[in-house]
C-alpha atoms as a PDB file:
ATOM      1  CA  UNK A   1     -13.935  23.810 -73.429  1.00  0.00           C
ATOM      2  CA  UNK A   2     -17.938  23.562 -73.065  1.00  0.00           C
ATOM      3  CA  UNK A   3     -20.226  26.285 -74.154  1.00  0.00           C
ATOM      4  CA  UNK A   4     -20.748  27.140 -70.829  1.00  0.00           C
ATOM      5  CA  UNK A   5     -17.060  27.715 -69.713  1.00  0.00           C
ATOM      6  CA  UNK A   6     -16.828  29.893 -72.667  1.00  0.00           C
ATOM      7  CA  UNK A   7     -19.657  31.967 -72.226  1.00  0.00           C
ATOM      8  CA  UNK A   8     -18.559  32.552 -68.490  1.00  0.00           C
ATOM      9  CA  UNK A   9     -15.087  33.386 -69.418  1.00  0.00           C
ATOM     10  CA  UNK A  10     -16.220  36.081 -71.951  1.00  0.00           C
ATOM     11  CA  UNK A  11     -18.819  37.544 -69.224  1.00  0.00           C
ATOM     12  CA  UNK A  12     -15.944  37.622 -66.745  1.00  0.00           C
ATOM     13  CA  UNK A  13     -13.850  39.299 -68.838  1.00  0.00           C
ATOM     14  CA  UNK A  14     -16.601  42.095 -69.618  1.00  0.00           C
ATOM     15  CA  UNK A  15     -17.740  42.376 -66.075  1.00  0.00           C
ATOM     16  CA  UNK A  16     -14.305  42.902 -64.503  1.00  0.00           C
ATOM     17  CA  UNK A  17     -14.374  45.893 -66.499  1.00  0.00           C
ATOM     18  CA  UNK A  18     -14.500  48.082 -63.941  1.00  0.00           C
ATOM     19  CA  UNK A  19     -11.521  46.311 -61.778  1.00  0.00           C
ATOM     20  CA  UNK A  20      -9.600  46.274 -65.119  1.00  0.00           C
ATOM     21  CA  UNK A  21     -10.269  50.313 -66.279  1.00  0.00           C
ATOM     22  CA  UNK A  22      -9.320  51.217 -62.810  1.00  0.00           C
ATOM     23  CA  UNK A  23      -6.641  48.827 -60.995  1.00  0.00           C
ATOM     24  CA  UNK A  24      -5.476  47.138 -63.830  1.00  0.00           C
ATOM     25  CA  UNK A  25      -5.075  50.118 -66.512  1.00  0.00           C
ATOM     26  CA  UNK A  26      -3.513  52.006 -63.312  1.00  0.00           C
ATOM     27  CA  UNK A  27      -0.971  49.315 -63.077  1.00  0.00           C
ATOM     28  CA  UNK A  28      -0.546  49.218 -66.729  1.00  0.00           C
ATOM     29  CA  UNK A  29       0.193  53.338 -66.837  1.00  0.00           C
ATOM     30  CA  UNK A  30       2.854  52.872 -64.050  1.00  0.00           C
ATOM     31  CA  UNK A  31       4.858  50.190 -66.456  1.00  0.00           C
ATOM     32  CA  UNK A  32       4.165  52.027 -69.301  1.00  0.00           C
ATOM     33  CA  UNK A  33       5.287  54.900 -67.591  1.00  0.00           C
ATOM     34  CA  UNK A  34       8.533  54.099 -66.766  1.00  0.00           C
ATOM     35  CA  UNK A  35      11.017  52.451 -69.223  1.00  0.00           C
ATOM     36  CA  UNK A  36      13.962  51.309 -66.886  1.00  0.00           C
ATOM     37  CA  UNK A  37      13.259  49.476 -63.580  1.00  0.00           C
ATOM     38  CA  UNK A  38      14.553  51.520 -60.514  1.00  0.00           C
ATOM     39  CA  UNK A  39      12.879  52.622 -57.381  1.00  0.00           C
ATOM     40  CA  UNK A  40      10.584  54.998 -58.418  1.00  0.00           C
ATOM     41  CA  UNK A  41       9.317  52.689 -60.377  1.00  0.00           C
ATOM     42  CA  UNK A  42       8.538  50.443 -57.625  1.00  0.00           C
ATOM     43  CA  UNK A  43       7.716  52.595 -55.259  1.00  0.00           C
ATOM     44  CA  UNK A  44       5.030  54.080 -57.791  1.00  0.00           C
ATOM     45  CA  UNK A  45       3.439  50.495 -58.112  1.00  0.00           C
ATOM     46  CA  UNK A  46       3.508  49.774 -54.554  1.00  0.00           C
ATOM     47  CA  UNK A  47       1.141  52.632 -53.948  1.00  0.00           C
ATOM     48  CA  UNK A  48      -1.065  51.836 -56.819  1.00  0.00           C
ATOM     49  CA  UNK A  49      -1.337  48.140 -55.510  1.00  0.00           C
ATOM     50  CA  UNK A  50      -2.645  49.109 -51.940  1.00  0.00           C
ATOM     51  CA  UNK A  51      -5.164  51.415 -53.533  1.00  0.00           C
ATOM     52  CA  UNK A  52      -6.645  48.647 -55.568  1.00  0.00           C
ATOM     53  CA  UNK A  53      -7.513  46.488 -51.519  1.00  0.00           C
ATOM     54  CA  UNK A  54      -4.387  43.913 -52.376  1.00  0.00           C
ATOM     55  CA  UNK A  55      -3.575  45.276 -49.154  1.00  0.00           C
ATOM     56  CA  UNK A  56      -0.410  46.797 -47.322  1.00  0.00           C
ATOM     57  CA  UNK A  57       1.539  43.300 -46.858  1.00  0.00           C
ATOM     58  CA  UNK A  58       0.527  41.365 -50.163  1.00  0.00           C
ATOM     59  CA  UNK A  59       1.578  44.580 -52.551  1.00  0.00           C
ATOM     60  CA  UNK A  60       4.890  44.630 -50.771  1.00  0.00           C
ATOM     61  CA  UNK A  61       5.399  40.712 -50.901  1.00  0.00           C
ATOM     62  CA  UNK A  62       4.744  41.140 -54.298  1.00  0.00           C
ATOM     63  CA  UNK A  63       6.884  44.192 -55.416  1.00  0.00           C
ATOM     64  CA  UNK A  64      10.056  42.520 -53.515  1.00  0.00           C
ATOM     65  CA  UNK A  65       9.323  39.327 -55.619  1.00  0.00           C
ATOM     66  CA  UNK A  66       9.797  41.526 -58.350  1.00  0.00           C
ATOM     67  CA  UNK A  67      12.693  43.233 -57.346  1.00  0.00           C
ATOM     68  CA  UNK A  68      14.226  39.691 -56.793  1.00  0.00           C
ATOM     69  CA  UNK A  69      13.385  38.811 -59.771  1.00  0.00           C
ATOM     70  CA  UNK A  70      14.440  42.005 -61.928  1.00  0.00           C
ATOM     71  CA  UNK A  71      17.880  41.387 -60.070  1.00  0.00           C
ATOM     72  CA  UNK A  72      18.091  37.743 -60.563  1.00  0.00           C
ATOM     73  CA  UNK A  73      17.303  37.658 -64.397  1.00  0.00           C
ATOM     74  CA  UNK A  74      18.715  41.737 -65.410  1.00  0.00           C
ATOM     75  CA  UNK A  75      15.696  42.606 -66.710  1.00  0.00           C
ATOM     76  CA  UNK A  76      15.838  45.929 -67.292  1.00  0.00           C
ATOM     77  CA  UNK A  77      12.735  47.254 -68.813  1.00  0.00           C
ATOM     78  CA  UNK A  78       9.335  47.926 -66.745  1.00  0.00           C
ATOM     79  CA  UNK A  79       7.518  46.506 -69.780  1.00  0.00           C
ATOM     80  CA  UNK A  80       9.160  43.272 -69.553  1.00  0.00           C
ATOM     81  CA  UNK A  81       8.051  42.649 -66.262  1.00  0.00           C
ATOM     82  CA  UNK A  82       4.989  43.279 -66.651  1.00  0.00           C
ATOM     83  CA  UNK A  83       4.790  39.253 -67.514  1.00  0.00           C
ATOM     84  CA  UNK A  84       6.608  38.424 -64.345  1.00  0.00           C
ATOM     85  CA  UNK A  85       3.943  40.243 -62.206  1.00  0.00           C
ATOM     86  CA  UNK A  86       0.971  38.019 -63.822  1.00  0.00           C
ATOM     87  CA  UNK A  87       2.596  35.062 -63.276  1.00  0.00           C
ATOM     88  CA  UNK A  88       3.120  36.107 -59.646  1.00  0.00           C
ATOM     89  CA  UNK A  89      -0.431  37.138 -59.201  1.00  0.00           C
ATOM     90  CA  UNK A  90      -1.360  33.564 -60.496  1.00  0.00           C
ATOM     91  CA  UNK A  91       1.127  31.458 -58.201  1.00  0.00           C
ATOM     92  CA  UNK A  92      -0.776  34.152 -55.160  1.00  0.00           C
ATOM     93  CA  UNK A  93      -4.174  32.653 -56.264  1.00  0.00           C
ATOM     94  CA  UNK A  94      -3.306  29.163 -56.580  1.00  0.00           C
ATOM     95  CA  UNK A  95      -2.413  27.630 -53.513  1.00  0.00           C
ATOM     96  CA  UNK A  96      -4.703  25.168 -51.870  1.00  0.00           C
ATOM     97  CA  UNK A  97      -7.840  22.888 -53.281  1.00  0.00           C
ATOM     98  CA  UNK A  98     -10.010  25.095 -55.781  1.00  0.00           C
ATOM     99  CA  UNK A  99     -12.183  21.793 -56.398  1.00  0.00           C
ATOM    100  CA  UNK A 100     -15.440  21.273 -55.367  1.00  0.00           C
ATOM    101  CA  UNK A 101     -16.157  16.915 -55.484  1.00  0.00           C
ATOM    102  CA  UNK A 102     -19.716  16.940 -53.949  1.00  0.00           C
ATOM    103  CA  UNK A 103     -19.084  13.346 -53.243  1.00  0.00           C
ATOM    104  CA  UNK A 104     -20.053  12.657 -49.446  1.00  0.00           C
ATOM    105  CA  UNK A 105     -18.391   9.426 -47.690  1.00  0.00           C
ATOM    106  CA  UNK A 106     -21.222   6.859 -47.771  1.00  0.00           C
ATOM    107  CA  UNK A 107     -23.925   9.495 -47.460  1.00  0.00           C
ATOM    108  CA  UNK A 108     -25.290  12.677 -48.185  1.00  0.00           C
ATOM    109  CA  UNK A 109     -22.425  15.409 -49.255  1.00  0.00           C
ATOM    110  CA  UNK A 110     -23.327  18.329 -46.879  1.00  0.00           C
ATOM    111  CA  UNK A 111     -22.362  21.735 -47.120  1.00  0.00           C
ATOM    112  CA  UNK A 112     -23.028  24.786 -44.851  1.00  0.00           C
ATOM    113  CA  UNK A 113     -23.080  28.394 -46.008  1.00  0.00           C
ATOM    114  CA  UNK A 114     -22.289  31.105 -44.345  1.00  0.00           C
ATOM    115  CA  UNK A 115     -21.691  34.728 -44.388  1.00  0.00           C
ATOM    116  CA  UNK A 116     -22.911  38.377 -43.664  1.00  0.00           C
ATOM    117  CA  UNK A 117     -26.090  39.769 -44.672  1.00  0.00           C
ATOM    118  CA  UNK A 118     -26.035  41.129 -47.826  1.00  0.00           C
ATOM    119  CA  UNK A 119     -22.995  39.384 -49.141  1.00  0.00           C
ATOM    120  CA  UNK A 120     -24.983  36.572 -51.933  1.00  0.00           C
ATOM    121  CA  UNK A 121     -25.613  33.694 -49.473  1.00  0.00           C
ATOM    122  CA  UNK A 122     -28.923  32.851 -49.625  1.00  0.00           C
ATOM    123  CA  UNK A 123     -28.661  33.425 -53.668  1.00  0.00           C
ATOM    124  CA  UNK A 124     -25.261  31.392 -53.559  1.00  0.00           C
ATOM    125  CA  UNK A 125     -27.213  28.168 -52.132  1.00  0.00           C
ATOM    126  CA  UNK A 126     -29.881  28.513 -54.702  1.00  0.00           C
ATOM    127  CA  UNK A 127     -27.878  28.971 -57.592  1.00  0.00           C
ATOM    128  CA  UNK A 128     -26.003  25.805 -56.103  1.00  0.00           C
ATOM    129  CA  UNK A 129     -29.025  23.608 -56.211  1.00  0.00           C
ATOM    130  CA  UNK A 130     -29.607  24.996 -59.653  1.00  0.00           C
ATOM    131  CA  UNK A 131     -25.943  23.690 -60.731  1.00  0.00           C
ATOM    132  CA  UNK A 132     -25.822  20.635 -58.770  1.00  0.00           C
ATOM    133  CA  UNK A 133     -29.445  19.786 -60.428  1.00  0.00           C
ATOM    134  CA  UNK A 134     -28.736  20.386 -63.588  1.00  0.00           C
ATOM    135  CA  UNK A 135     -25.711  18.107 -63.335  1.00  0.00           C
ATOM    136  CA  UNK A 136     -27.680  14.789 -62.651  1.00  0.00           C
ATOM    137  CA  UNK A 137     -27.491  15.374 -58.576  1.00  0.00           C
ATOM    138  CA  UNK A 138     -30.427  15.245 -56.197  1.00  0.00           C
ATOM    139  CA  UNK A 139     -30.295  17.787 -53.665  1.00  0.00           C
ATOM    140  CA  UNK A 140     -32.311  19.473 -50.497  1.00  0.00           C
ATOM    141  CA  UNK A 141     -31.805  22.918 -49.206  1.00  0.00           C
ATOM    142  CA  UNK A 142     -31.972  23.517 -45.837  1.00  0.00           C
ATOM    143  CA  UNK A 143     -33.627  26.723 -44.575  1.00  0.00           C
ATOM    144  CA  UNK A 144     -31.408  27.416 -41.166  1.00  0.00           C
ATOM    145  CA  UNK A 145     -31.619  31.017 -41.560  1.00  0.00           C
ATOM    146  CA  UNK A 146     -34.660  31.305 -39.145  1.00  0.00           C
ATOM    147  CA  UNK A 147     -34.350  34.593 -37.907  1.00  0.00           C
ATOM    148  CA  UNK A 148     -34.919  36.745 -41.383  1.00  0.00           C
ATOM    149  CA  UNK A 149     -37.941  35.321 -43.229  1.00  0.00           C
ATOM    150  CA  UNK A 150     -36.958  36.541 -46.350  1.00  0.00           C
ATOM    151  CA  UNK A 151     -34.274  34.244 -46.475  1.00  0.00           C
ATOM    152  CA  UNK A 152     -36.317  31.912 -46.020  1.00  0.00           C
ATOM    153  CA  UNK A 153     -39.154  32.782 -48.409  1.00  0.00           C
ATOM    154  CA  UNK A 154     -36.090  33.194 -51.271  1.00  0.00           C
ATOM    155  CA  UNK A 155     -34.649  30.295 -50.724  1.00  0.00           C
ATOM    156  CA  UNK A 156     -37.847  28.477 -51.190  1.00  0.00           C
ATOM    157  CA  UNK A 157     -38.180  30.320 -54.142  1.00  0.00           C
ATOM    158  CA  UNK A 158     -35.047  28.720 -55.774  1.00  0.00           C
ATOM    159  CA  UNK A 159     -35.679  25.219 -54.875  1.00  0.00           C
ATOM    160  CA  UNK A 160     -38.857  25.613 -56.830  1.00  0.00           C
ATOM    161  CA  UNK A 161     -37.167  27.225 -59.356  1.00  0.00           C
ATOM    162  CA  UNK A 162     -34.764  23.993 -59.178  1.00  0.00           C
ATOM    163  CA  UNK A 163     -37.746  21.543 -58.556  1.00  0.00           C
ATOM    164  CA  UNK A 164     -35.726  20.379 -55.119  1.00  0.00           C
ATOM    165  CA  UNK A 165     -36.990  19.848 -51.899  1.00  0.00           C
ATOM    166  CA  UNK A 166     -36.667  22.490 -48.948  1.00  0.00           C
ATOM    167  CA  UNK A 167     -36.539  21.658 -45.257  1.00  0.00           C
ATOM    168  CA  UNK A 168     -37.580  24.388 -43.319  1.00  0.00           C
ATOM    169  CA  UNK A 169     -39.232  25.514 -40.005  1.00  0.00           C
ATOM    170  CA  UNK A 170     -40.942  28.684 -38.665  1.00  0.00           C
ATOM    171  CA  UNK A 171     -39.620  32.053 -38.417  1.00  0.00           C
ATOM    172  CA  UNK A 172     -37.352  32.070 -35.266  1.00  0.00           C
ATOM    173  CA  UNK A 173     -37.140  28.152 -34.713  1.00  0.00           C
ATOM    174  CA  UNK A 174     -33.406  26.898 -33.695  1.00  0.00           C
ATOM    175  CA  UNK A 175     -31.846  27.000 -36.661  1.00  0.00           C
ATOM    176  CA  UNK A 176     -29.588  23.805 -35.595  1.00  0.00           C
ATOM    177  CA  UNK A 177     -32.643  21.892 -35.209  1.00  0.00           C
ATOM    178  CA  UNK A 178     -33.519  23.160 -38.855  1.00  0.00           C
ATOM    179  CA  UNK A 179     -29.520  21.845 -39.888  1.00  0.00           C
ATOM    180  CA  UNK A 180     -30.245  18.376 -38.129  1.00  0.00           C
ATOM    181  CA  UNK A 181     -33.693  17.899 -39.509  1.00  0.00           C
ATOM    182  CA  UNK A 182     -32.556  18.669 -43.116  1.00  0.00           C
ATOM    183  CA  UNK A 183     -29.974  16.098 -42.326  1.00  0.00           C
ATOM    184  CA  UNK A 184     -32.090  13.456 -40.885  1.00  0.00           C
ATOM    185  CA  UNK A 185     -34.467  14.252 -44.427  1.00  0.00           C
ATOM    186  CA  UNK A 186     -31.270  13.649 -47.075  1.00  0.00           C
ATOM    187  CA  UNK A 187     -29.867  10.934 -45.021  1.00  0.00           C
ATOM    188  CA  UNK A 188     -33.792   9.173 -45.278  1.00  0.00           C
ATOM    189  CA  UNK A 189     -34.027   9.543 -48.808  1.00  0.00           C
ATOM    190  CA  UNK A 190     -31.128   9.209 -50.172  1.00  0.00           C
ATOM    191  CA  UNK A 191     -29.764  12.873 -51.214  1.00  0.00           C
ATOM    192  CA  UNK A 192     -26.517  13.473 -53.333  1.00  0.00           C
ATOM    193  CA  UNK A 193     -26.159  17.268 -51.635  1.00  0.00           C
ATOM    194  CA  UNK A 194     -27.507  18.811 -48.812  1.00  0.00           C
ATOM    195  CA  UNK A 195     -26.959  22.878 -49.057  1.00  0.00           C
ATOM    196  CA  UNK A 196     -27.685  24.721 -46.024  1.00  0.00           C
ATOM    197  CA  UNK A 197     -27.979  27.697 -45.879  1.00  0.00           C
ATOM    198  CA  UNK A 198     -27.605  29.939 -42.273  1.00  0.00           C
ATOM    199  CA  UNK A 199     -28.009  32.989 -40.689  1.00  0.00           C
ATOM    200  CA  UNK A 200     -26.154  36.162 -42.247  1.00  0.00           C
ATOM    201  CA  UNK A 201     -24.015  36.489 -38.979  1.00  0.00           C
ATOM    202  CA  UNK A 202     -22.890  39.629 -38.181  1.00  0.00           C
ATOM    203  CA  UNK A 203     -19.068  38.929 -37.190  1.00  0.00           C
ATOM    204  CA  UNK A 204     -19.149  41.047 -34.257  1.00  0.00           C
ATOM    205  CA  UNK A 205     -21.869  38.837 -32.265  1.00  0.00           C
ATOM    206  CA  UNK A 206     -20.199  36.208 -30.671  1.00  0.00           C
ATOM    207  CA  UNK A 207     -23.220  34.081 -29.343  1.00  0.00           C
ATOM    208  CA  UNK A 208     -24.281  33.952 -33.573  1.00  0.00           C
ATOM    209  CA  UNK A 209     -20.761  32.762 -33.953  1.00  0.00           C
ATOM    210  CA  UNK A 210     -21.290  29.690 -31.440  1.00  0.00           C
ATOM    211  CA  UNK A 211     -24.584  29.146 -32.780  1.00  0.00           C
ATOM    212  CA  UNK A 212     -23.009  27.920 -36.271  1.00  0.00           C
ATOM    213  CA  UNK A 213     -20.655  25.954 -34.357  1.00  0.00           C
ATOM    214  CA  UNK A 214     -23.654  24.190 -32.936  1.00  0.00           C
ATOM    215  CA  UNK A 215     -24.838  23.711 -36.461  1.00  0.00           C
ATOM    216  CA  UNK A 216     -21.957  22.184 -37.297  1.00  0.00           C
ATOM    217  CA  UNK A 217     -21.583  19.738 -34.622  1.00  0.00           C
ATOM    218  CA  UNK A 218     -25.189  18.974 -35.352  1.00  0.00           C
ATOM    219  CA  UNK A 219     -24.911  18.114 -38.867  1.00  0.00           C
ATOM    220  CA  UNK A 220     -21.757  15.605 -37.818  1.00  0.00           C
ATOM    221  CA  UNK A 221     -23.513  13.655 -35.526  1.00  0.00           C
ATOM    222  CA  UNK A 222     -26.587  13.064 -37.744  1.00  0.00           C
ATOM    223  CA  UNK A 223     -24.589  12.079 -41.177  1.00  0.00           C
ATOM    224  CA  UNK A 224     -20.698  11.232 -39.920  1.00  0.00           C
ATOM    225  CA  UNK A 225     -17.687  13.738 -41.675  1.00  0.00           C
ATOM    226  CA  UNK A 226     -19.998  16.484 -42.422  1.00  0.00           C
ATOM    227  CA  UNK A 227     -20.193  19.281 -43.167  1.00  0.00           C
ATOM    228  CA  UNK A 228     -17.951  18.082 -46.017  1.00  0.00           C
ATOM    229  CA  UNK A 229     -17.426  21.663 -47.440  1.00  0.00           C
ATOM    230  CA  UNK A 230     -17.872  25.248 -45.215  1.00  0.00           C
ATOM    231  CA  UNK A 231     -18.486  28.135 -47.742  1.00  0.00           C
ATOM    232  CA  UNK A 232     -17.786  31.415 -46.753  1.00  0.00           C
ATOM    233  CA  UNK A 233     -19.269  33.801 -49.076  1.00  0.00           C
ATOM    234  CA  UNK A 234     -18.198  37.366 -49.283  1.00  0.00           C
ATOM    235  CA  UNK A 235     -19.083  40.247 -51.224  1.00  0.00           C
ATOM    236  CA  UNK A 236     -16.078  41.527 -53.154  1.00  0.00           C
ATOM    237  CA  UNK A 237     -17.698  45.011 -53.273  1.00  0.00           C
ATOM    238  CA  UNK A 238     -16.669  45.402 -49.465  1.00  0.00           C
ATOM    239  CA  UNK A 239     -12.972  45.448 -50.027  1.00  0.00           C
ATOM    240  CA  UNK A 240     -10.666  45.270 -46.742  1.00  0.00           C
ATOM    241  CA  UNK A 241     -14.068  44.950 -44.710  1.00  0.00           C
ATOM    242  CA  UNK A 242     -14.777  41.781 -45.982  1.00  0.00           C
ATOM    243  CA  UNK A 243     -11.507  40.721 -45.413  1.00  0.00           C
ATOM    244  CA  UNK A 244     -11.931  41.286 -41.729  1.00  0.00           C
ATOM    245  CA  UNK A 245     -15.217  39.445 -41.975  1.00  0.00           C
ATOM    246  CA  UNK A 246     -13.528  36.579 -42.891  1.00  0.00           C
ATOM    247  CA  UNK A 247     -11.085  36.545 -40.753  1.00  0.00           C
ATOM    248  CA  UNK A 248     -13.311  36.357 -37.651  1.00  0.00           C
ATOM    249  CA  UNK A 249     -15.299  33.642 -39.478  1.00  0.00           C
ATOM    250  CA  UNK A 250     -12.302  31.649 -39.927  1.00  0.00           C
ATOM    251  CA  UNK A 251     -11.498  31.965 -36.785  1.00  0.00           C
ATOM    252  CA  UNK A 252     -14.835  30.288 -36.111  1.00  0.00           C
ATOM    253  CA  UNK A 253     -15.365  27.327 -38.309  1.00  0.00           C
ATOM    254  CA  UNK A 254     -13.404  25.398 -39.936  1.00  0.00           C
ATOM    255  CA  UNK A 255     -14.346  26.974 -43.118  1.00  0.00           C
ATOM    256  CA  UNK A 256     -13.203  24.888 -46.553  1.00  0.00           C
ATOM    257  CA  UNK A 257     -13.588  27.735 -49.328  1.00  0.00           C
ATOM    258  CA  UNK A 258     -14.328  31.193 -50.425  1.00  0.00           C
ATOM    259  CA  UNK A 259     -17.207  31.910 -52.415  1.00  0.00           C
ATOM    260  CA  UNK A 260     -16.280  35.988 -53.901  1.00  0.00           C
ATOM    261  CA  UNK A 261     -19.439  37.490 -55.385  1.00  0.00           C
ATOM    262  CA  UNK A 262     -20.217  40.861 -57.156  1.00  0.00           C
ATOM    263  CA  UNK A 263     -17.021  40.540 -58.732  1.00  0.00           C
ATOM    264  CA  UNK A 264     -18.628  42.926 -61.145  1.00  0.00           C
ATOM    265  CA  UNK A 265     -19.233  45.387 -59.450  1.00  0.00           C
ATOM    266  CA  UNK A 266     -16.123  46.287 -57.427  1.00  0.00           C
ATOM    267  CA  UNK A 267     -13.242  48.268 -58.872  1.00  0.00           C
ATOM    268  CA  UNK A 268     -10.845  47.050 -56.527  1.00  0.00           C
ATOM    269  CA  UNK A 269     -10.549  43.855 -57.711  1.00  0.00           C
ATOM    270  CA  UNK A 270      -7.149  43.318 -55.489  1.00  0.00           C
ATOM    271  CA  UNK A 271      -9.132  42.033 -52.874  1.00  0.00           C
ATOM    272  CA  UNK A 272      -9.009  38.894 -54.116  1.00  0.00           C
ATOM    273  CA  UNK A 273      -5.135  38.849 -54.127  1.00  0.00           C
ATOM    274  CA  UNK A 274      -5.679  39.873 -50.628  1.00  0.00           C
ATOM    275  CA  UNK A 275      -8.082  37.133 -49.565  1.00  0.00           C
ATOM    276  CA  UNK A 276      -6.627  33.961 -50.821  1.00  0.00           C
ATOM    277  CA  UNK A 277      -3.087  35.356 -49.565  1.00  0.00           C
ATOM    278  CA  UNK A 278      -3.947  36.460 -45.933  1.00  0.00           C
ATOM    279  CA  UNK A 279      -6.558  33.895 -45.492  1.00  0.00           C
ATOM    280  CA  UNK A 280      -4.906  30.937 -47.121  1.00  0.00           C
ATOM    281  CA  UNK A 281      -8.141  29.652 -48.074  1.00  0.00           C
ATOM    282  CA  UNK A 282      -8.611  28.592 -51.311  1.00  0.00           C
ATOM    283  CA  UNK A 283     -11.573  30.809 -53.128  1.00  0.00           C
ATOM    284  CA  UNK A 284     -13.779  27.959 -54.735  1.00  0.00           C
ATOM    285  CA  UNK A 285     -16.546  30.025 -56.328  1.00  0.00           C
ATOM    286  CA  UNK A 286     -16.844  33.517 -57.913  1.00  0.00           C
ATOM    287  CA  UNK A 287     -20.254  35.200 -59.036  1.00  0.00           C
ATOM    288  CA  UNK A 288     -19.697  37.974 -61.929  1.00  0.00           C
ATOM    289  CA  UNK A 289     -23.686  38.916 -61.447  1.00  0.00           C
ATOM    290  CA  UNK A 290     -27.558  37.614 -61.325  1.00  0.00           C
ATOM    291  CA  UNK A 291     -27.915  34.141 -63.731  1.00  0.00           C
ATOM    292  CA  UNK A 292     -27.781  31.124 -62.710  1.00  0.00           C
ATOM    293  CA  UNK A 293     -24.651  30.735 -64.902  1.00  0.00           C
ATOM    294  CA  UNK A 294     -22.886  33.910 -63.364  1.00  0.00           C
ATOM    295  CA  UNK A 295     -21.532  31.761 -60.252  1.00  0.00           C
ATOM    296  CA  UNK A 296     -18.588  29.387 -61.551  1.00  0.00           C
ATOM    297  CA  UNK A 297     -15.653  27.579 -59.984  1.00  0.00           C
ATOM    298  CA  UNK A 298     -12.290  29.593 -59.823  1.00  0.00           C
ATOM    299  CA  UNK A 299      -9.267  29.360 -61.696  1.00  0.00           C
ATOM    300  CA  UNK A 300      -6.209  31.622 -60.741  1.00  0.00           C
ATOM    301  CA  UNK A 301      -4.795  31.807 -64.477  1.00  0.00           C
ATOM    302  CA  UNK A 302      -8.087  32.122 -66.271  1.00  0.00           C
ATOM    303  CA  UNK A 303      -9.264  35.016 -63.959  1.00  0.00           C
ATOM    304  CA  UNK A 304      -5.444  36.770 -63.967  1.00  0.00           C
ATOM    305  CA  UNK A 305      -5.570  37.012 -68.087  1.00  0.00           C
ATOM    306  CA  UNK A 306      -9.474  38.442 -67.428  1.00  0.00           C
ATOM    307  CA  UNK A 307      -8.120  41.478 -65.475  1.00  0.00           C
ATOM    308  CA  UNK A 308      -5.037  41.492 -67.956  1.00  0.00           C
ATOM    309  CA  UNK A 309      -6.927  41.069 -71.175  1.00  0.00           C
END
């Protein structure tokens, strides 16, 4: 394990301190609480799962796997299962491809991100660039949020921090022109990763919803396959809400991944669960706070024992 990976995991497990002193210790009190498994028992951690955003449908998917379980194997004591329900929560987070490749076919790897205002996604692309520079890539953000120019001015702010170049037009230019220009300018000179970087949408607004459509058809006929990867980044802070954010933006795009940031500052922390299970796209990224070295890919088991430890 690098230095890196270990310094995350240690910040991750002190910045989901306020998911773990609230959800997790809840969850804890309700095994330690009762010392035979029977309905009250379940019942009890039903409720305490819903309160902590896993939502109505995942917390009873998961208390009947338990039930199952307990049956199947006559375990009798709420302690012992305590294991079973971490293992459960893990095999809820793991479905689908957590990897990120940045490897485009023949060309430029592109990937658009999008998301709300407010929810990381201008600081998600920058940190990117940081990361993807750092790691021997050349990159180019593209500035397609037009219509907010502090998006714009940040992001240019981060590829100087990064020392990449920006593509970017004036405030209130099309931002699909912006998406195919940035294209045309990785595709010219030879870019590992493009990162662009759109509008915060508001879900509700259907015309912004077609517009990153257009982006995306854009970007495909300029450099073939892409976008190769279709972030969605959502602030984990906004519980159920940003569940039905991404729902509508699924229903949108053909979105690849979940990027969850704020992690540490939500005490609800079941909103993962809730994501990656209703959703069935895979969460790629999580951001535990402001460094460059706060956003990291995700691993189901390694964030599970976080909450648990």
């Amino acid at each position: 394990m690098t230095e890196e990976k270990r310094g995350f995991l240690g910040r991750l497990r002190e910045r989901l301190s306020k998911t773990r002193s609230t959800v997790i210790d809840s969850v804890k009190r309700v095994f330690a609480a009762h010392g035979k498994v029977d309905d009250s028992f379940f019942d009890e951690l039903e409720g305490v799962l819903i309160e902590a955003d896993f939502g109505v449908d995942t917390a009873l998917e998961i208390v009947e796997s338990m039930r199952q379980k307990a049956r199947g194997s006559g375990v009798e004591s709420a302690e012992d299962l305590l294991a079973v329900l971490k293992e459960d929560l893990v095999a809820l987070l793991s479905p689908g491809d957590h990897a990120l490749s940045w490897d485009g076919a023949g060309g430029p790897h592109v990937t658009l991100i999008a998301g709300v205002n407010g929810s990381g996604k201008t600081t998600t692309a920058g940190k990117l660039a940081s990361h993807l520079k750092s790691r021997g890539k050349t990159v180019m953000l593209g500035a397609a949020d037009t219509f907010r120019a502090a998006a714009v001015e940040q992001l240019t702010i981060w590829s100087e921090r990064a020392s990449v170049p920006i593509i970017k037009h004036q405030d209130g230019a099309d931002p699909a022109a912006v998406a195919y220009d940035a294209a045309d300018a990785a595709q010219a000179r030879g870019i590992d990763c493009l990162l662009i970087d759109t509008a915060g949408r508001l879900h509700t607004k259907v015309n912004l919803m077609e517009e990153l459509k257009k982006i995306q058809r854009v970007v495909g006929k300029r450099i073939p396959g892409a976008p190769h990867e279709v972030l969605l980044v959502l602030d984990a802070t906004t519980g159920q809400n940003g569940l039905q954010q991404a729902r509508i933006f699924t229903e949108a795009l053909s979105v690849t991944g979940l990027v969850l940031t704020k992690l540490d500052g939500t005490a609800k922390g079941g909103i993962v669960v809730s994501i990656q299970k209703e959703l069935g796209v895979p969460i790629k990224l999580i951001g535990v706070g402001e460094g460059v070295d706060d956003l990291q890919p995700f691993h189901a088991r390694e964030f599970v024992e976080a909450l648990f430890s």
